[in-house]
PDB file of N, CA and C in Angstrom:
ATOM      1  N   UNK A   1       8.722 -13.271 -20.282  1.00  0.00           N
ATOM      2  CA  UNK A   1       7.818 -14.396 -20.244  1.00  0.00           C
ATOM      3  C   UNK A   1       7.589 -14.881 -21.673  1.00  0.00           C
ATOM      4  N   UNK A   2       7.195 -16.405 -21.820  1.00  0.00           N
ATOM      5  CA  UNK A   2       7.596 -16.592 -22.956  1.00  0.00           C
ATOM      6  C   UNK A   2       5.854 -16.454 -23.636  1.00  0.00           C
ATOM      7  N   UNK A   3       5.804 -16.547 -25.178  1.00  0.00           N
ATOM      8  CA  UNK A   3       4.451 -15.977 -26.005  1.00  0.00           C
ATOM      9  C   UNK A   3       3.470 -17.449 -25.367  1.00  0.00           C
ATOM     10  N   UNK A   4       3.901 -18.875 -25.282  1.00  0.00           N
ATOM     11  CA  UNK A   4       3.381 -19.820 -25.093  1.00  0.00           C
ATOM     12  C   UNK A   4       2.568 -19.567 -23.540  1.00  0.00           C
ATOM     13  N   UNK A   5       3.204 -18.898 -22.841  1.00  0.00           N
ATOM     14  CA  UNK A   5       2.780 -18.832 -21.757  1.00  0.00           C
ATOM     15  C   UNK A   5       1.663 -17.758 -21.429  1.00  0.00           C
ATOM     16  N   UNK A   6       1.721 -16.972 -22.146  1.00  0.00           N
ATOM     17  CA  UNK A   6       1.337 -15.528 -22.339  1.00  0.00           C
ATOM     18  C   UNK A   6      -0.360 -16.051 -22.742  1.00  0.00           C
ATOM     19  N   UNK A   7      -0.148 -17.015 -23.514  1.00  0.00           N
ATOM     20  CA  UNK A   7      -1.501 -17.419 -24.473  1.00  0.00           C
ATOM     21  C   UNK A   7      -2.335 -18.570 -23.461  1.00  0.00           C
ATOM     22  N   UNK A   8      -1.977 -18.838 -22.618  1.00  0.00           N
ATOM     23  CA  UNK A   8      -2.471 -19.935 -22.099  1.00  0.00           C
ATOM     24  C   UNK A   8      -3.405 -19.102 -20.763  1.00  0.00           C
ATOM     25  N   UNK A   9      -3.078 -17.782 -20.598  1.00  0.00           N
ATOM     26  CA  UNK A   9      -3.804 -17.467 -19.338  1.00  0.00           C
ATOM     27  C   UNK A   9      -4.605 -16.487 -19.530  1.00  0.00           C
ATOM     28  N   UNK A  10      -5.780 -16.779 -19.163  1.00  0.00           N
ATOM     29  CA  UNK A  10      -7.014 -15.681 -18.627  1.00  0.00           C
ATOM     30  C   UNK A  10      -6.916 -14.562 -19.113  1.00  0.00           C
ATOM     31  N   UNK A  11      -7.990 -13.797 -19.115  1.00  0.00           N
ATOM     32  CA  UNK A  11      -8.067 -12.452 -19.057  1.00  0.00           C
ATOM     33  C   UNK A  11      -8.091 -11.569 -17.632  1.00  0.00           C
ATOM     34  N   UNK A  12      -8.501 -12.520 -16.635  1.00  0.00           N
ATOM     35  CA  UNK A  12      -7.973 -11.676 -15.303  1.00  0.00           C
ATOM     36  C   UNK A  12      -6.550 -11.855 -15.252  1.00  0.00           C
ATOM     37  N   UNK A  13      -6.022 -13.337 -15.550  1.00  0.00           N
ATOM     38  CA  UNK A  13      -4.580 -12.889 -14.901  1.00  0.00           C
ATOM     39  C   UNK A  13      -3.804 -12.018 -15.935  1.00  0.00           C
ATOM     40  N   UNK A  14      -3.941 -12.005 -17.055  1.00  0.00           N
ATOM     41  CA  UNK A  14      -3.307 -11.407 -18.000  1.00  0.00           C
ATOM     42  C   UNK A  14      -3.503  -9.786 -17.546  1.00  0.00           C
ATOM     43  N   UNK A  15      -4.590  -9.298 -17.105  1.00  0.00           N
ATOM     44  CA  UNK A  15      -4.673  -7.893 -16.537  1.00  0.00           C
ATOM     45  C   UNK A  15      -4.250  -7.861 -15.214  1.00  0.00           C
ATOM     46  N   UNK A  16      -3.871  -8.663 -14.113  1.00  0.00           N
ATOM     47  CA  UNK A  16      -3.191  -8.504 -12.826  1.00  0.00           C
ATOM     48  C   UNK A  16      -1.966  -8.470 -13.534  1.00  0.00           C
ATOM     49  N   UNK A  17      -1.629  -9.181 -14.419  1.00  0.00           N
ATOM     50  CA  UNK A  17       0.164  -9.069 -14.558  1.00  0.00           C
ATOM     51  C   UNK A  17       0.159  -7.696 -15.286  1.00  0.00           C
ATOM     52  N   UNK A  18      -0.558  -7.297 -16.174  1.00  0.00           N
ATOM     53  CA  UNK A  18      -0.229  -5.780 -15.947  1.00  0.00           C
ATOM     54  C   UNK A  18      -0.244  -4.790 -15.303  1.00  0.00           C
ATOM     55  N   UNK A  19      -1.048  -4.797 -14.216  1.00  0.00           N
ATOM     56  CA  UNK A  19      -1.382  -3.977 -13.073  1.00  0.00           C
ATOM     57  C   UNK A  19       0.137  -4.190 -12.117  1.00  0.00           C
ATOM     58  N   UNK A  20       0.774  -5.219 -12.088  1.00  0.00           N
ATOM     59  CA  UNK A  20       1.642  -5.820 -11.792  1.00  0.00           C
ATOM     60  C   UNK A  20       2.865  -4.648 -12.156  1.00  0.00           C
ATOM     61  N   UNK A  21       3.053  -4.475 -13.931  1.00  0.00           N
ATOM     62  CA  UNK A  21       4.152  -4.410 -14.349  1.00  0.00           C
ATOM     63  C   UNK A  21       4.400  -2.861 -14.906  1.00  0.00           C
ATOM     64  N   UNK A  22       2.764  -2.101 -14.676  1.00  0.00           N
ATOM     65  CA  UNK A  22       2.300  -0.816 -14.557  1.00  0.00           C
ATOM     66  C   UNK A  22       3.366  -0.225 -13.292  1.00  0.00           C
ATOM     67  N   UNK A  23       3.010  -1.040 -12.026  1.00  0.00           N
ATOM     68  CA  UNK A  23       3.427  -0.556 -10.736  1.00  0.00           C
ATOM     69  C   UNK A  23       5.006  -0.983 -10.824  1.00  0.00           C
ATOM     70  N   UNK A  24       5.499  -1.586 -11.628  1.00  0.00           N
ATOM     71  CA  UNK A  24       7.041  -1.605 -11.560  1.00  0.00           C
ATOM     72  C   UNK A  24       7.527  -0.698 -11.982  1.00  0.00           C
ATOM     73  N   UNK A  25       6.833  -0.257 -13.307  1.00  0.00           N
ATOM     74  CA  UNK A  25       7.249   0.797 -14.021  1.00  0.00           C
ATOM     75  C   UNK A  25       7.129   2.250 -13.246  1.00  0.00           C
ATOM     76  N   UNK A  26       6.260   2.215 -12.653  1.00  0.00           N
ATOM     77  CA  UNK A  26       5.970   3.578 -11.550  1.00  0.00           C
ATOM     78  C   UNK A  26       7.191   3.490 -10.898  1.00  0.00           C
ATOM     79  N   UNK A  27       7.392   2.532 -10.186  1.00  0.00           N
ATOM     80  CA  UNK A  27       8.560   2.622  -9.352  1.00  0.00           C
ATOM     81  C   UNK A  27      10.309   2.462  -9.884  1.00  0.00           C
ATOM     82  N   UNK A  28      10.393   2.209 -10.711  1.00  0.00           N
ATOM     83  CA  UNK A  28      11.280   2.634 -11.792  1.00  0.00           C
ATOM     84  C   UNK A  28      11.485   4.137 -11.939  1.00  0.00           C
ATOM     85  N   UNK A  29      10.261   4.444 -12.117  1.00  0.00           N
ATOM     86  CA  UNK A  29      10.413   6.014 -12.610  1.00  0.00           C
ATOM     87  C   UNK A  29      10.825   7.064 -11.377  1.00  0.00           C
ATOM     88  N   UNK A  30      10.433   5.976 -10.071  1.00  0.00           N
ATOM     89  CA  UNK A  30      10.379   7.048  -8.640  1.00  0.00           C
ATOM     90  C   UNK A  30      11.989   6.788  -8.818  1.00  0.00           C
ATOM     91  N   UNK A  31      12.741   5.864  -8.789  1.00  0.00           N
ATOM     92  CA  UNK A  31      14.183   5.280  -8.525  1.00  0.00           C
ATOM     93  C   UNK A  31      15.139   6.148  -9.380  1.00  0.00           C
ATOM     94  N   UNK A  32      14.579   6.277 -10.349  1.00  0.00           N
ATOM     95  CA  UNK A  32      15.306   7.151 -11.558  1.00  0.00           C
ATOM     96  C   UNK A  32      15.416   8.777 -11.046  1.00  0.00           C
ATOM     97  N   UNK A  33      14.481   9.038 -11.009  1.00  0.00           N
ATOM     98  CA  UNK A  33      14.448  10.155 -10.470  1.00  0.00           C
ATOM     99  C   UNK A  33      15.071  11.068  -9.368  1.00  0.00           C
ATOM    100  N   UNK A  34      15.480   9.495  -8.207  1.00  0.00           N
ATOM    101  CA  UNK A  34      15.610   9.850  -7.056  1.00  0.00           C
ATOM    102  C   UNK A  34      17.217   9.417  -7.098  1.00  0.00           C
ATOM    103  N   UNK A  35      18.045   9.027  -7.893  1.00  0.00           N
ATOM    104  CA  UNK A  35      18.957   8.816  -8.564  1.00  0.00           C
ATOM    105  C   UNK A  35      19.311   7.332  -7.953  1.00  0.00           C
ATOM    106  N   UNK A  36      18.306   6.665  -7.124  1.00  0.00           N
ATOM    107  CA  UNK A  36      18.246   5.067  -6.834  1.00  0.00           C
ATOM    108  C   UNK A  36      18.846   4.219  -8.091  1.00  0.00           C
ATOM    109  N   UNK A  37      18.895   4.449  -9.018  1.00  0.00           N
ATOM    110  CA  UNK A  37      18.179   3.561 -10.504  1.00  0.00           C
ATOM    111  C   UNK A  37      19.489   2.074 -10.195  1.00  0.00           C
ATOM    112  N   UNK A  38      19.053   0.943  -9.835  1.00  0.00           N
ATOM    113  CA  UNK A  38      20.459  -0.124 -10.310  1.00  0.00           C
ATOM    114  C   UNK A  38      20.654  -0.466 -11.656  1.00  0.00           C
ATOM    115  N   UNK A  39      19.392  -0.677 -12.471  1.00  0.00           N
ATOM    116  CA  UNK A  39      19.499  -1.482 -13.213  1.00  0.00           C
ATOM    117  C   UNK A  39      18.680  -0.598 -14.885  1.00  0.00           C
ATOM    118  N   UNK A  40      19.493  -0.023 -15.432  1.00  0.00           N
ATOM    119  CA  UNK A  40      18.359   1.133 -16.244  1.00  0.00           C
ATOM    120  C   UNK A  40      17.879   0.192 -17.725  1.00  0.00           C
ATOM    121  N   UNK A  41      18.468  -0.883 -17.565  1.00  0.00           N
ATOM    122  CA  UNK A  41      17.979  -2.001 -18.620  1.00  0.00           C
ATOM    123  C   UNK A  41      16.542  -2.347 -18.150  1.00  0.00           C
ATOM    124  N   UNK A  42      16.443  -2.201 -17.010  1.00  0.00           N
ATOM    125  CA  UNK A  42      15.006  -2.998 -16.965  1.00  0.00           C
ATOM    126  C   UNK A  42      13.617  -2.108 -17.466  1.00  0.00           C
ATOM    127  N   UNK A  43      14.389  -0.486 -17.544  1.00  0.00           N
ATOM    128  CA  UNK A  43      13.284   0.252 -18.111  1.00  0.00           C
ATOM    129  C   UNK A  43      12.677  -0.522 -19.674  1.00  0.00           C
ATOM    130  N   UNK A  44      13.644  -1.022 -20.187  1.00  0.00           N
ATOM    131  CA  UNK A  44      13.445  -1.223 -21.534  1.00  0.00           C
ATOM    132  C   UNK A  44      12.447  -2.971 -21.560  1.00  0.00           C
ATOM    133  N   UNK A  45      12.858  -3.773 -20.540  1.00  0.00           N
ATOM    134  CA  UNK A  45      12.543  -4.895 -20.385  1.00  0.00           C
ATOM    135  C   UNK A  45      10.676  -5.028 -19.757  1.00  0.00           C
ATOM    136  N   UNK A  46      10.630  -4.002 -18.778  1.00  0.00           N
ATOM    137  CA  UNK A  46       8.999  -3.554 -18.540  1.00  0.00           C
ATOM    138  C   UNK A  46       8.414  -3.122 -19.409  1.00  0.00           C
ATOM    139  N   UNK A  47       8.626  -2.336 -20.494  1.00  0.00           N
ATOM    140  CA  UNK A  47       8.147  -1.669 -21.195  1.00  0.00           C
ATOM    141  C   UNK A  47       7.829  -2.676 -22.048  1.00  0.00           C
ATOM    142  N   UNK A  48       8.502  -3.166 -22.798  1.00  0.00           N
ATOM    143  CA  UNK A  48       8.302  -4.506 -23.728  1.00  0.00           C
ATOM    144  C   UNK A  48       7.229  -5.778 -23.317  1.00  0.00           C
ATOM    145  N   UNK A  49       7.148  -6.112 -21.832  1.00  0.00           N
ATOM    146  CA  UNK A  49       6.863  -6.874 -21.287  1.00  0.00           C
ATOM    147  C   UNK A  49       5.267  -6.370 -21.548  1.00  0.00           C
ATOM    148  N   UNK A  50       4.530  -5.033 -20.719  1.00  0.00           N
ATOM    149  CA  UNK A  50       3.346  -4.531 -20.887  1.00  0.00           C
ATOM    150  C   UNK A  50       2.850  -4.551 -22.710  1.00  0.00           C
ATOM    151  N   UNK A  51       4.118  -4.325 -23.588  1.00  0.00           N
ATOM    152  CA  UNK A  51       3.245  -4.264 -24.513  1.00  0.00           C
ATOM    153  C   UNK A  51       2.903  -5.280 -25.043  1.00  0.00           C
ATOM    154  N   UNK A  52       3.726  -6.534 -24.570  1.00  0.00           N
ATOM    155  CA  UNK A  52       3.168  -7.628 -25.268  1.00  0.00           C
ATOM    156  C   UNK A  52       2.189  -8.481 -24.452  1.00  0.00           C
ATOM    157  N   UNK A  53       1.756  -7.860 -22.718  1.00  0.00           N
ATOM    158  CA  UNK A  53       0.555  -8.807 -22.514  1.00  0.00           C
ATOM    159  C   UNK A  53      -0.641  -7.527 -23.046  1.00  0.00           C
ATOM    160  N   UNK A  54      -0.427  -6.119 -23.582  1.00  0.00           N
ATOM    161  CA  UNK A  54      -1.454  -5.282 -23.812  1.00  0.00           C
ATOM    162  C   UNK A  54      -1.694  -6.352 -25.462  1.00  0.00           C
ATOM    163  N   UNK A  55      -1.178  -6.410 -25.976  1.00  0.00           N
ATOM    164  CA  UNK A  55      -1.276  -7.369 -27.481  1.00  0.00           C
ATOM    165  C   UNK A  55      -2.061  -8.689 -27.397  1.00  0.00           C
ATOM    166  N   UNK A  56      -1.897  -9.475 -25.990  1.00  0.00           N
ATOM    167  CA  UNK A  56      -2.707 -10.682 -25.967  1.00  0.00           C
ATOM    168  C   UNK A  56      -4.090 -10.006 -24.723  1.00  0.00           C
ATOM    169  N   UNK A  57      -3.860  -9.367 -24.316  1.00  0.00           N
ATOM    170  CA  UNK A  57      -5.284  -8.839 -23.984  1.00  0.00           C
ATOM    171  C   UNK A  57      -5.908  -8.669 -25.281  1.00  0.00           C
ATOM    172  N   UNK A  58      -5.658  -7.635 -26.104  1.00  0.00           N
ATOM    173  CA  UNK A  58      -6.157  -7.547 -27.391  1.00  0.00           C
ATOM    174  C   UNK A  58      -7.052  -8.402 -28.107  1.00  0.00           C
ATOM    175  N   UNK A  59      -5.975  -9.152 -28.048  1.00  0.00           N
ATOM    176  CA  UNK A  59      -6.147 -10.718 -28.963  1.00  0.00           C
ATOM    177  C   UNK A  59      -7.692 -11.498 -28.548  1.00  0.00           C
ATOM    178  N   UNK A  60      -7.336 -11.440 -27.008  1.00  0.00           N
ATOM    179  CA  UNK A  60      -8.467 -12.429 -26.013  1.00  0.00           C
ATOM    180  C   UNK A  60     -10.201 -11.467 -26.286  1.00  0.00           C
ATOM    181  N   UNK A  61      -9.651  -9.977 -25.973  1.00  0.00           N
ATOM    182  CA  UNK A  61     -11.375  -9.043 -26.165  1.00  0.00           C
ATOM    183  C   UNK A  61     -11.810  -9.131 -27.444  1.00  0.00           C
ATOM    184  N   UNK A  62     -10.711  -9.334 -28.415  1.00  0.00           N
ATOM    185  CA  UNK A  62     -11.514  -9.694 -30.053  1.00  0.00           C
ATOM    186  C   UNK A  62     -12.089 -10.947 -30.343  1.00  0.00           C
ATOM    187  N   UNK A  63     -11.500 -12.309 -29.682  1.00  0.00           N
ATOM    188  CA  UNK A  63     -12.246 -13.377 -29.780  1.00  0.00           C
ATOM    189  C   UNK A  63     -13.201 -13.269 -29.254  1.00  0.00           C
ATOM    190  N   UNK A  64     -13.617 -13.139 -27.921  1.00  0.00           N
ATOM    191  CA  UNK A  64     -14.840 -13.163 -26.603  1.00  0.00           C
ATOM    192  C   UNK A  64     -15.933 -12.342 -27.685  1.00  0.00           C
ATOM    193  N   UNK A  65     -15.550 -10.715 -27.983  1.00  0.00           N
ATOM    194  CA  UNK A  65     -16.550 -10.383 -28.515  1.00  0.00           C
ATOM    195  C   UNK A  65     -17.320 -10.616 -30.020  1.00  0.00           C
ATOM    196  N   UNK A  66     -16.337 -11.371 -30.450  1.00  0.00           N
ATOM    197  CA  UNK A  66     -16.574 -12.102 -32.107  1.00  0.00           C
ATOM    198  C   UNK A  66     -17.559 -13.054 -32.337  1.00  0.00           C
TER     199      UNK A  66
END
């Protein structure tokens, strides 16, 4: 998702899309395990994804409380 987009939304939706991308990653990990896995790039692509809406959560609780 791109940073423009990232910045334009909420603090609820910005925490559903991680709750979102939390539960992908869970299920990633069940797939891996279970030797399901199709796609083992996407481990790297979730991971990246959470840390950069955990960075604009960040961003949003330091303005609100400033």
């Amino acid at each position: 998702m791109p940073k423009s987009e990232l910045q334009n939304k909420t603090l609820d939706e910005l925490e559903t899309m991680l709750k979102t991308y939390m539960k992908e990653r869970m299920n990633l990990r069940f797939q891996k395990s279970m030797g399901q896995l199709e796609k083992p790039s996407r481990f790297k692509v979730v991971r990246k994804e959470i840390a950069r809406i955990n960075t604009f959560l960040n961003l949003k609780r330091k303005k609100e409380n400033a």
